[in-house]
C-alpha atoms as a PDB file:
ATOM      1  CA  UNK A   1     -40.173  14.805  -0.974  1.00  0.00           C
ATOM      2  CA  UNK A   2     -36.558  14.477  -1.700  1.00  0.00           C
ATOM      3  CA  UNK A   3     -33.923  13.927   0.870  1.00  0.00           C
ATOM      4  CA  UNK A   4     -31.612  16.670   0.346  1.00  0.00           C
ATOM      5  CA  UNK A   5     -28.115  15.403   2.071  1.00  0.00           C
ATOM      6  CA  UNK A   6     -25.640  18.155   4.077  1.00  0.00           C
ATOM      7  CA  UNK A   7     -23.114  15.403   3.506  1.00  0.00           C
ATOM      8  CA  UNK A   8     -21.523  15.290   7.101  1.00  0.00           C
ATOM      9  CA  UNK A   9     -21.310  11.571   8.973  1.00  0.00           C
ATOM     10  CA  UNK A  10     -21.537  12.327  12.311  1.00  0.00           C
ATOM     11  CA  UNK A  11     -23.400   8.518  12.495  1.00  0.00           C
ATOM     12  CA  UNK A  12     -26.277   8.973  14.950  1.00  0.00           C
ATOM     13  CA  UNK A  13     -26.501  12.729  13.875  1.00  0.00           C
ATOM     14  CA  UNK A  14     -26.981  10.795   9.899  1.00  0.00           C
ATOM     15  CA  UNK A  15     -28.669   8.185  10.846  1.00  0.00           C
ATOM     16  CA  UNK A  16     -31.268  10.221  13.080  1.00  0.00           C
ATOM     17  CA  UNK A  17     -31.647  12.735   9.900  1.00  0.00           C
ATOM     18  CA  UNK A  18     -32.268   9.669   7.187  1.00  0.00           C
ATOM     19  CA  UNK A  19     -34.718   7.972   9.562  1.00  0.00           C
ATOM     20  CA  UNK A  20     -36.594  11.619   9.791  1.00  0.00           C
ATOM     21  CA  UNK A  21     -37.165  12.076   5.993  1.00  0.00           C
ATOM     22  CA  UNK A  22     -35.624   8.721   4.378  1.00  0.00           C
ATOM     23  CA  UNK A  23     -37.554   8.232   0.409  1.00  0.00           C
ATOM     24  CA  UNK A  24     -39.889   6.024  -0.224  1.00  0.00           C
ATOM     25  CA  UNK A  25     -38.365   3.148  -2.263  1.00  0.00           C
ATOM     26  CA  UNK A  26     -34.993   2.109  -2.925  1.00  0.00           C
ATOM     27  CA  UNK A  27     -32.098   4.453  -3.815  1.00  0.00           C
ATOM     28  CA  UNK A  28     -29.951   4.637  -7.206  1.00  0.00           C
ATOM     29  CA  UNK A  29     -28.980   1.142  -7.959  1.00  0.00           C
ATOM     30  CA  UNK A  30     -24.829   1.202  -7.216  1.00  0.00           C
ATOM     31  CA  UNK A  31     -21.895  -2.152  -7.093  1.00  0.00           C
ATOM     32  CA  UNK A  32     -22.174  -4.121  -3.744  1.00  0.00           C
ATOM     33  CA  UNK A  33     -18.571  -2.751  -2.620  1.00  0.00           C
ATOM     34  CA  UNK A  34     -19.482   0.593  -3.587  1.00  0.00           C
ATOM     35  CA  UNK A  35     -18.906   3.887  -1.826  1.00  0.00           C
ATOM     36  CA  UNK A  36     -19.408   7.628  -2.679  1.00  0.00           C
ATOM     37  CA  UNK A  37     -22.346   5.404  -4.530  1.00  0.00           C
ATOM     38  CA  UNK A  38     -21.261   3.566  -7.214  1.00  0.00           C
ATOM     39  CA  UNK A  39     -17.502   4.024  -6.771  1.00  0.00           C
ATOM     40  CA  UNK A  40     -14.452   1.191  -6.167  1.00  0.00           C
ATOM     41  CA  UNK A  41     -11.350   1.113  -3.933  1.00  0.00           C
ATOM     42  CA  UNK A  42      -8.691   3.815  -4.470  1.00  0.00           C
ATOM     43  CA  UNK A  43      -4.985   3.610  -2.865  1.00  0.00           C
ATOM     44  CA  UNK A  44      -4.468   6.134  -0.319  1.00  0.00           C
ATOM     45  CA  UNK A  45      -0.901   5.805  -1.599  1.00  0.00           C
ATOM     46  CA  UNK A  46      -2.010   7.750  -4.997  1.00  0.00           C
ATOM     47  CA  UNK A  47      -3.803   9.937  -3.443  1.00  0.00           C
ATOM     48  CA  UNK A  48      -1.903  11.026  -0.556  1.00  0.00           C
ATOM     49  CA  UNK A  49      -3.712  14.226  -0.148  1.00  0.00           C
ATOM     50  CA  UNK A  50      -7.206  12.828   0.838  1.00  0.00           C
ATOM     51  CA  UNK A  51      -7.270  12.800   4.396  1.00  0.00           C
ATOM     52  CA  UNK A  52     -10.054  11.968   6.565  1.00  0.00           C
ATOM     53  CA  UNK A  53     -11.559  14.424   9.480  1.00  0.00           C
ATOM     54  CA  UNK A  54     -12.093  12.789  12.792  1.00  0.00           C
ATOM     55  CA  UNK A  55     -12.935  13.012  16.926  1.00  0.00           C
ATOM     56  CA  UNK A  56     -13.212   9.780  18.679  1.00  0.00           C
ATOM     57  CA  UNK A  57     -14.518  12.154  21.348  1.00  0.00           C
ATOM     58  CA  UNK A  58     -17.038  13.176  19.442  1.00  0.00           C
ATOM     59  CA  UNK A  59     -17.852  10.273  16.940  1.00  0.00           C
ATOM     60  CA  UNK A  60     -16.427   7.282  19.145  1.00  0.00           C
ATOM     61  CA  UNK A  61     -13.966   4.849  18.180  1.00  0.00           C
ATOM     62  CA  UNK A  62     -15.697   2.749  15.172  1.00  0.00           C
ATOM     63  CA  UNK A  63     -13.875   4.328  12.197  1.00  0.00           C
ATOM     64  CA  UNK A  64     -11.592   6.152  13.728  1.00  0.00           C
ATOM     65  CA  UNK A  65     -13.596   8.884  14.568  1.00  0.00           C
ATOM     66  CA  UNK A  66     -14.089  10.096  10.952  1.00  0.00           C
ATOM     67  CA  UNK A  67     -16.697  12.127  10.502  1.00  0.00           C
ATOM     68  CA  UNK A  68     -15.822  13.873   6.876  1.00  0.00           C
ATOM     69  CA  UNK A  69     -13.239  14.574   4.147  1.00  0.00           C
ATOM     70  CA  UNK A  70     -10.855  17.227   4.234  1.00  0.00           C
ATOM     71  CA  UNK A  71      -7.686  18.077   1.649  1.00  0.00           C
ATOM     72  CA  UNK A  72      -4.287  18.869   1.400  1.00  0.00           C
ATOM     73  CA  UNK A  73      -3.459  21.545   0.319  1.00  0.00           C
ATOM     74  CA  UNK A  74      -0.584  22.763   1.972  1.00  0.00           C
ATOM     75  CA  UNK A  75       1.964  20.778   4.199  1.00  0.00           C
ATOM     76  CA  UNK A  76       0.430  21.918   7.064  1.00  0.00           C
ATOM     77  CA  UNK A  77      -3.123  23.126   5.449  1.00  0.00           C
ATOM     78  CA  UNK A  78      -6.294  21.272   4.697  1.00  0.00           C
ATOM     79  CA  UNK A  79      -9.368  21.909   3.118  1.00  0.00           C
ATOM     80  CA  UNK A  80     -13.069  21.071   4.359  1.00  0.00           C
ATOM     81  CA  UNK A  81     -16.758  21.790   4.475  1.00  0.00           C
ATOM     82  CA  UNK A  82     -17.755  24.544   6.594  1.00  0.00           C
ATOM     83  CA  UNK A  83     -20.698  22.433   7.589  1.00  0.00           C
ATOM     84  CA  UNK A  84     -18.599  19.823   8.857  1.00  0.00           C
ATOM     85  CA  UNK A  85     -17.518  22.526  12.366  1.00  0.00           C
ATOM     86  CA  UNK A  86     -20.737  23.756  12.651  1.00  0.00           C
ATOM     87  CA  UNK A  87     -21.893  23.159  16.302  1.00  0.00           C
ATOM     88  CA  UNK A  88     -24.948  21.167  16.037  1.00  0.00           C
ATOM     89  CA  UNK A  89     -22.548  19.017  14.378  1.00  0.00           C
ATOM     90  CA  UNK A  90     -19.843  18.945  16.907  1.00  0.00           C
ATOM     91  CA  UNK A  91     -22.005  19.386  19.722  1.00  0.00           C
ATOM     92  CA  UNK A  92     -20.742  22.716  20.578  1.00  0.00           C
ATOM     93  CA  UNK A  93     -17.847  24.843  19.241  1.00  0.00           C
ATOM     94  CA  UNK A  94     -14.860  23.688  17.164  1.00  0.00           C
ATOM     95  CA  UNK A  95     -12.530  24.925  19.802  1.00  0.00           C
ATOM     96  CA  UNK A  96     -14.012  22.438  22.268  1.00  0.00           C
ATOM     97  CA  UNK A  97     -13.358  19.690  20.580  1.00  0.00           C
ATOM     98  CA  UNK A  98     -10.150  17.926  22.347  1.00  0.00           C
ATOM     99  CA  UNK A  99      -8.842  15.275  19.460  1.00  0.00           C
ATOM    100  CA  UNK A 100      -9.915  17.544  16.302  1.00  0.00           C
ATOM    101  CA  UNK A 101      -7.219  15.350  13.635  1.00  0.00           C
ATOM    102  CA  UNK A 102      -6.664  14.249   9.880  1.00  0.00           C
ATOM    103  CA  UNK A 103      -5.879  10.680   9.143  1.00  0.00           C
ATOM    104  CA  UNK A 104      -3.482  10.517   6.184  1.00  0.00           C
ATOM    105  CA  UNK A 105      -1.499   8.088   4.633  1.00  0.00           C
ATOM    106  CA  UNK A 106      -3.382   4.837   5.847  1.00  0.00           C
ATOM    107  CA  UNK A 107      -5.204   2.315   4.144  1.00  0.00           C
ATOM    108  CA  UNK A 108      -7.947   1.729   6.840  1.00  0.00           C
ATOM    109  CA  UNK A 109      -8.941   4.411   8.974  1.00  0.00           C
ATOM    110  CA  UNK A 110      -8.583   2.045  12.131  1.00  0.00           C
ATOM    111  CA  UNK A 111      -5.399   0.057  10.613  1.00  0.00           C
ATOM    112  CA  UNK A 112      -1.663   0.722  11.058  1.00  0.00           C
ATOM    113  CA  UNK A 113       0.453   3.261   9.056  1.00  0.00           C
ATOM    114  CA  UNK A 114       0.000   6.343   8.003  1.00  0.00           C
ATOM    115  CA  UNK A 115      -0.368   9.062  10.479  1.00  0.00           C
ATOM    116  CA  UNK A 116      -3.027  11.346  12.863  1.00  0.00           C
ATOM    117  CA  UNK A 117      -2.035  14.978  12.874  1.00  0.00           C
ATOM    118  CA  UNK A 118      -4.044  17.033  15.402  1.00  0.00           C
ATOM    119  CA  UNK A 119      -5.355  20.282  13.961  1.00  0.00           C
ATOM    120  CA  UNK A 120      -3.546  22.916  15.578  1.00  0.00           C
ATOM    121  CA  UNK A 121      -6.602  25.844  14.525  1.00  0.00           C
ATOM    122  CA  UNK A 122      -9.626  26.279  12.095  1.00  0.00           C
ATOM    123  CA  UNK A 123     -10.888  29.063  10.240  1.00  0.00           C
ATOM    124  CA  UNK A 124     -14.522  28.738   8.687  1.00  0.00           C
ATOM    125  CA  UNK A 125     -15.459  31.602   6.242  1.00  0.00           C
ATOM    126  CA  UNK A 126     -17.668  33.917   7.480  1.00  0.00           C
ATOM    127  CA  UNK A 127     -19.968  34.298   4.754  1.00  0.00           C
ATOM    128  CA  UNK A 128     -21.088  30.528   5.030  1.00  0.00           C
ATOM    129  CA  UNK A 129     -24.861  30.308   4.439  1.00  0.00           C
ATOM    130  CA  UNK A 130     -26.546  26.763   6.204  1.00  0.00           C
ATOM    131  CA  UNK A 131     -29.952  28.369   4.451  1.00  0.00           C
ATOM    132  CA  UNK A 132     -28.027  28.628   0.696  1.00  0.00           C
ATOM    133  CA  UNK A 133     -25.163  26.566   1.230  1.00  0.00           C
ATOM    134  CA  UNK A 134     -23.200  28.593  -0.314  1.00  0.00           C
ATOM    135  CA  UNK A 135     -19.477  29.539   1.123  1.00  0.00           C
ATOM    136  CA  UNK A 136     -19.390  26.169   2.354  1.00  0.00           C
ATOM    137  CA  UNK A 137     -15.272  26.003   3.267  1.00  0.00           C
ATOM    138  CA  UNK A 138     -12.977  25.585   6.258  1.00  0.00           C
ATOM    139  CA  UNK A 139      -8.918  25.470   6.587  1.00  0.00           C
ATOM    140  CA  UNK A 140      -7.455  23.420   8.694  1.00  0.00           C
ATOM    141  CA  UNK A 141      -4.040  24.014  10.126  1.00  0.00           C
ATOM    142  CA  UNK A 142      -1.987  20.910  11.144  1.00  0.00           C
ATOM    143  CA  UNK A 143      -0.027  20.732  13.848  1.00  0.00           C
ATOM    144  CA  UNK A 144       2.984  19.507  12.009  1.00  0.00           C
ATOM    145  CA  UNK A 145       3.725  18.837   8.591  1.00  0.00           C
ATOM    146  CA  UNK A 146       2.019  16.185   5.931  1.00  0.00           C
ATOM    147  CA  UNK A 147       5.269  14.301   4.470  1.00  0.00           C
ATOM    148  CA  UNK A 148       6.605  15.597   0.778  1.00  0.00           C
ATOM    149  CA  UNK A 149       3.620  15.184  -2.314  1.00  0.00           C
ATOM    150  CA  UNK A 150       0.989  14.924  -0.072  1.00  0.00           C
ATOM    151  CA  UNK A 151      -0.225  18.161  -1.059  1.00  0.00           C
ATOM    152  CA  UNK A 152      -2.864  18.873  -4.653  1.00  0.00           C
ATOM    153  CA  UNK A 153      -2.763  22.066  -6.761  1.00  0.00           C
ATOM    154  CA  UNK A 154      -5.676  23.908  -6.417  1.00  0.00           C
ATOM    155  CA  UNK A 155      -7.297  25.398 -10.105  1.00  0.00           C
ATOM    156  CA  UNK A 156      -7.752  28.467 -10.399  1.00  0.00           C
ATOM    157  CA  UNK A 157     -10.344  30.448 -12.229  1.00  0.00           C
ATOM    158  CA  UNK A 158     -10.633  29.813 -15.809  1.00  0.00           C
ATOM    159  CA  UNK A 159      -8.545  26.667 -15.567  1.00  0.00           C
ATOM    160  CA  UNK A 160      -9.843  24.197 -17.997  1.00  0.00           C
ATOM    161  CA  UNK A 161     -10.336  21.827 -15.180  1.00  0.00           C
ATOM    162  CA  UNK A 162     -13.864  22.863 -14.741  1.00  0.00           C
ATOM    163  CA  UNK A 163     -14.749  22.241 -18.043  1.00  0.00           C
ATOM    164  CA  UNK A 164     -18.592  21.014 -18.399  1.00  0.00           C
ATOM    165  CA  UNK A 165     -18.474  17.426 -19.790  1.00  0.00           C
ATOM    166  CA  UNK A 166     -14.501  16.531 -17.622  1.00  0.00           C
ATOM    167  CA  UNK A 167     -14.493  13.555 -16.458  1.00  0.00           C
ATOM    168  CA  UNK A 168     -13.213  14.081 -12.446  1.00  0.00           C
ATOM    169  CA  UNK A 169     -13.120  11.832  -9.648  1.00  0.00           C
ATOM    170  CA  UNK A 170     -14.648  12.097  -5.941  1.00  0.00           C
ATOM    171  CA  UNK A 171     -12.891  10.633  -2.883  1.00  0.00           C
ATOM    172  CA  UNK A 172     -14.484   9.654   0.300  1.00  0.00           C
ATOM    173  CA  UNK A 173     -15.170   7.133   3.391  1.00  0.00           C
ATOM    174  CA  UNK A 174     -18.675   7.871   3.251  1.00  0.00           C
ATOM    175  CA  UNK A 175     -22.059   6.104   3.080  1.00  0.00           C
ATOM    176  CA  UNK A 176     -22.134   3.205   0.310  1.00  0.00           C
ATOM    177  CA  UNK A 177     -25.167   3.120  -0.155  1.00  0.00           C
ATOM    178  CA  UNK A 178     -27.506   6.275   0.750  1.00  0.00           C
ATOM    179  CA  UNK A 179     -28.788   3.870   3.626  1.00  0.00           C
ATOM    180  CA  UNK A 180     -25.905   4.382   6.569  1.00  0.00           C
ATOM    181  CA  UNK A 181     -23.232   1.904   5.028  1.00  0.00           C
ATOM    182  CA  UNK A 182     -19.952   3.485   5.661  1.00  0.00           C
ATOM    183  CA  UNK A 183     -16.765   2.641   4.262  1.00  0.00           C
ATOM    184  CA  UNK A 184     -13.716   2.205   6.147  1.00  0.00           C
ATOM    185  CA  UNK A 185     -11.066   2.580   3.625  1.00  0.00           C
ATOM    186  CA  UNK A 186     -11.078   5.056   0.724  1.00  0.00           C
ATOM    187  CA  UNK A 187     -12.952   4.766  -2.053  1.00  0.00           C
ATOM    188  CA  UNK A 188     -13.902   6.893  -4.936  1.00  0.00           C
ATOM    189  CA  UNK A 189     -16.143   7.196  -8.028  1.00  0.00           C
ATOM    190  CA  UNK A 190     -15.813   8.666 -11.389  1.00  0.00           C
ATOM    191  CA  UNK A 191     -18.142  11.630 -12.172  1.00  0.00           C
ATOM    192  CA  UNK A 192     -18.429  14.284 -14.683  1.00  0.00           C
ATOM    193  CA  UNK A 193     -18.021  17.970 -14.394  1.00  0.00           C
ATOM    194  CA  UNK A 194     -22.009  19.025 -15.361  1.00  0.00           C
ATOM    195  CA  UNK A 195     -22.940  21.972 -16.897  1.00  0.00           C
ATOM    196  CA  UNK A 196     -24.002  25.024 -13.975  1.00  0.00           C
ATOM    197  CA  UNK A 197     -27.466  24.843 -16.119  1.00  0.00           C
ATOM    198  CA  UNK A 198     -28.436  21.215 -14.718  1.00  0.00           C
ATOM    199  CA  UNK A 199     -27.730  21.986 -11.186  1.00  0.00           C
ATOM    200  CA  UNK A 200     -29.852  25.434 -11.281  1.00  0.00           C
ATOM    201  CA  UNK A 201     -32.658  23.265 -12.692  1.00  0.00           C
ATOM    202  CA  UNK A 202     -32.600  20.962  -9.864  1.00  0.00           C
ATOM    203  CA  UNK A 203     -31.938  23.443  -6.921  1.00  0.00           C
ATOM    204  CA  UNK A 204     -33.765  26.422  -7.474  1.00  0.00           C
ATOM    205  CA  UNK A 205     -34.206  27.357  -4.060  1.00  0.00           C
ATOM    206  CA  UNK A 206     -36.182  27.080  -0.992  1.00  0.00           C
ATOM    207  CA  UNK A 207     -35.864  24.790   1.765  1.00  0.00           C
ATOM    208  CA  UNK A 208     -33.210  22.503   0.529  1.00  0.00           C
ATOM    209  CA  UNK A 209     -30.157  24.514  -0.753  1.00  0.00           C
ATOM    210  CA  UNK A 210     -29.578  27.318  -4.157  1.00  0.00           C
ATOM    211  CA  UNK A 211     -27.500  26.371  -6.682  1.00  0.00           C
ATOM    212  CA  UNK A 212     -24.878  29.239  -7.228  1.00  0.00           C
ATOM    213  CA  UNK A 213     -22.286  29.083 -10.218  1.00  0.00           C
ATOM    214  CA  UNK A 214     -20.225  31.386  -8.732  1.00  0.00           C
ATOM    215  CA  UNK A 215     -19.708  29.509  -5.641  1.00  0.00           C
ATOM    216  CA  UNK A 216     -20.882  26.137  -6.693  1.00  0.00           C
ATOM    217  CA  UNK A 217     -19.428  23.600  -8.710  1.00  0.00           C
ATOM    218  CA  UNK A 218     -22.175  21.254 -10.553  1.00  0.00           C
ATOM    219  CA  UNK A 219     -20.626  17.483 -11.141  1.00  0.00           C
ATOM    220  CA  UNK A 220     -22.029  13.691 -11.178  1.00  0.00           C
ATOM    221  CA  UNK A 221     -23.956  11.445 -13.436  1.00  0.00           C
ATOM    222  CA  UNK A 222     -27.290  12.627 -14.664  1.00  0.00           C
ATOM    223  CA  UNK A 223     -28.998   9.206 -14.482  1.00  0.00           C
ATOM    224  CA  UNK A 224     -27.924   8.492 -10.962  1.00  0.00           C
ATOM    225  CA  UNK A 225     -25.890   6.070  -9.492  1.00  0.00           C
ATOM    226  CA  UNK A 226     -22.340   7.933  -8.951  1.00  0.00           C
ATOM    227  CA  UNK A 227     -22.324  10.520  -6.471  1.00  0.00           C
ATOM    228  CA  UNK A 228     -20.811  11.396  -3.314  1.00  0.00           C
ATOM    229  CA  UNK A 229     -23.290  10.869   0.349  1.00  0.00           C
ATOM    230  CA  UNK A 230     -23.229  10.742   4.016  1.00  0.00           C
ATOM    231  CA  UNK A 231     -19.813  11.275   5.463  1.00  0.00           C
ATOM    232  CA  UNK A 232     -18.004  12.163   2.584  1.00  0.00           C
ATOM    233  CA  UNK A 233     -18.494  16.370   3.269  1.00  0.00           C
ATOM    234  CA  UNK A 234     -15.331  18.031   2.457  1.00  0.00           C
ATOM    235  CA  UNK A 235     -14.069  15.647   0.895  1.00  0.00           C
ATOM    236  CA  UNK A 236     -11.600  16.661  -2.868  1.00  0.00           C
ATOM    237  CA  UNK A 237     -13.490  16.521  -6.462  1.00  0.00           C
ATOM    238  CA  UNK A 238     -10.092  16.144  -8.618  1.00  0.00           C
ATOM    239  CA  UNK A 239     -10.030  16.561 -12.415  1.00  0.00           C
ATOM    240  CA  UNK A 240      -7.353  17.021 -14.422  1.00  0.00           C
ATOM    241  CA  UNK A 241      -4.868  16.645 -11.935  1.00  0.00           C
ATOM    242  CA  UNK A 242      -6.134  19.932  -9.747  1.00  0.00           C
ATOM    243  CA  UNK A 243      -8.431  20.021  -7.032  1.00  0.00           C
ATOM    244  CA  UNK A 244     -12.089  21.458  -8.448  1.00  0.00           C
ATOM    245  CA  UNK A 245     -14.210  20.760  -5.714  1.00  0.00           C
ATOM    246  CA  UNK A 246     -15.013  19.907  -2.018  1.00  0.00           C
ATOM    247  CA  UNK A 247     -18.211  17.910  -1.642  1.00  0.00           C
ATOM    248  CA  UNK A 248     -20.771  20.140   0.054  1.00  0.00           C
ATOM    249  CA  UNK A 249     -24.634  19.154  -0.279  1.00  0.00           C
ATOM    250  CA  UNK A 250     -27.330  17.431  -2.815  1.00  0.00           C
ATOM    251  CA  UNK A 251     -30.753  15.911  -2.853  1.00  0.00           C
ATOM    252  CA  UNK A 252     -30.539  12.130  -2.082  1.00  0.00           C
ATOM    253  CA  UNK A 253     -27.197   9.965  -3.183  1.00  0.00           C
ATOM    254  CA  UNK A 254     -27.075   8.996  -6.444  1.00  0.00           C
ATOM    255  CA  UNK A 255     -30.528   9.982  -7.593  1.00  0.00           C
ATOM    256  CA  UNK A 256     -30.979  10.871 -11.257  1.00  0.00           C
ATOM    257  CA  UNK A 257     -31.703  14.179 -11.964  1.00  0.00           C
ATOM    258  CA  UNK A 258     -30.400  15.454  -8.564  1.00  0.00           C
ATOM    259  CA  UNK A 259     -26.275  15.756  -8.866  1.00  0.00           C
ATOM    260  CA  UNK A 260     -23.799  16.560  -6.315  1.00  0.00           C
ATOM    261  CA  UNK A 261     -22.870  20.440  -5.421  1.00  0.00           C
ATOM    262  CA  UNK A 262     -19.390  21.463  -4.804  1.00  0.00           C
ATOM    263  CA  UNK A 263     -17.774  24.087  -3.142  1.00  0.00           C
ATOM    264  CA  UNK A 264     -15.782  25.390  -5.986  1.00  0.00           C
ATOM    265  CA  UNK A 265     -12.015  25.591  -5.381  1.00  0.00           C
ATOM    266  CA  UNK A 266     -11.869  29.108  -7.421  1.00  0.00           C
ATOM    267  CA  UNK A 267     -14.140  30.827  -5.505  1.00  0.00           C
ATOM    268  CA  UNK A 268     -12.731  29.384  -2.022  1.00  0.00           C
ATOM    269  CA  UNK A 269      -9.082  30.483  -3.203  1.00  0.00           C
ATOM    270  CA  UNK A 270     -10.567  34.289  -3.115  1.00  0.00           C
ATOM    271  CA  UNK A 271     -12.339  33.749  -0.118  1.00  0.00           C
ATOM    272  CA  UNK A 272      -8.896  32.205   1.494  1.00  0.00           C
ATOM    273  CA  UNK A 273      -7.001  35.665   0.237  1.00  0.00           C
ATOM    274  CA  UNK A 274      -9.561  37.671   0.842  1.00  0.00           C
ATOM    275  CA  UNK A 275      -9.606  36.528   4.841  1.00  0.00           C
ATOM    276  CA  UNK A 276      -7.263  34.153   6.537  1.00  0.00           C
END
């Protein structure tokens, strides 16, 4: 049975879920330093808009507190996965949580620099499906503004960003491994935008997630290896420049034949005008 991954890293909330329905054998081969598996070191200082989500409350002190990805947008707006605020994730309701921040601008997410910005409020969209997945996107507003180009265009629809066959990059402090490895600095791995036909083929439905092109973006390698995992939810698929995609769910970490699904950035633009 495959392990389909809600890519969230609240640690004992991950590790408890892997040790419940963990494969048998060992994952997608990936490099020893990997992380969103089979990716390398990237410089927070080129990519000043990937900010980390995190509640020492919540998570403890190890890391920071981060618990998943989230995006700039805006100077004082940021992107995630609904599924990272949803209660059994928090352990009750967004609003209760006391040190809700973003870590931006710093190397090591417990190292010096950079900055934590408390999230002022949060607004998950309504139509977000746990059964489906789909609608999987929250804003965050900051309490106070990210500093000058630390903010990504979104693409719109029809923007050749989402091109079947781009290559795009995922960013993340997530698992390294598929096994509870977790990365404390950012790291990142270079995918390929797929075409909508090879995620609908491997998520058909049922208990683990429906892939849905109108919601959903379809990226990764197809024989494994590259993919985002544990802890990087919400985190920005970038191609082209633009933000394409925030990671959202899949079956396993770098398994072949079973890519990462996306919230597509299109779709969550409409949602965002349609309701905040």
């Amino acid at each position: 049975m495959p392990r389909v991954v809600v890519r969230i890293l609240p640690l004992a909330f991950a590790l408890a879920a892997m040790a419940a329905v963990i494969p048998v054998g060992p994952p997608a081969s990936a490099v020893a330093d990997s992380i969103v598996v089979g990716g390398s070191p990237a410089a927070v200082a080129d990519s000043p808009w990937a900010v980390a989500l995190s509640s020492r409350d919540r998570f403890g002190g190890t890391r920071a507190g981060q618990f998943c990805g989230a995006v700039a947008i805006a100077p004082t707006k940021a992107l995630t996965a609904a599924h990272c605020l949803r209660p059994d994730v928090l352990g009750g309701d967004v609003s209760e949580v006391p040190d809700l921040k973003v870590i931006a601008g710093r190397d090591e997410l417990s190292g010096p620099g950079g900055q934590e910005i408390p999230v002022s409020s949060t607004w998950s969209n309504p139509d977000y499906d746990s059964r489906t997945n789909a609608g999987d996107l929250a804003v965050l507003t900051l309490e106070r503004a990210l500093p000058d180009g630390s903010v990504i265009p979104m693409a719109t629809a029809g923007d050749e960003a989402y091109t079947p066959g781009n290559g795009a990059t995922v960013y993340g402090w997530g698992d390294t491994t598929g096994y509870g490895a977790y990365a404390s600095a950012l790291r990142a791995a270079q995918v390929r935008v797929l075409p909508d036909s090879t995620c609908a083929r491997a998520y058909p439905g049922g208990t683990y997630g429906t892939y849905d092109a109108s919601s959903m973006l379809c990226a990764g390698d197809t024989a494994g290896g590259r993919d985002a995992c544990q802890g990087d939810s919400g985190g920005p698929l970038v191609a082209r420049g633009r933000l394409i995609g925030l990671v959202s769910w899949g079956s396993g970490c770098g398994s072949p034949g079973n890519p990462g699904v996306y919230t597509r950035i299109s779709a969550a633009v409409g949602w965002m005008a349609d309701r905040t």
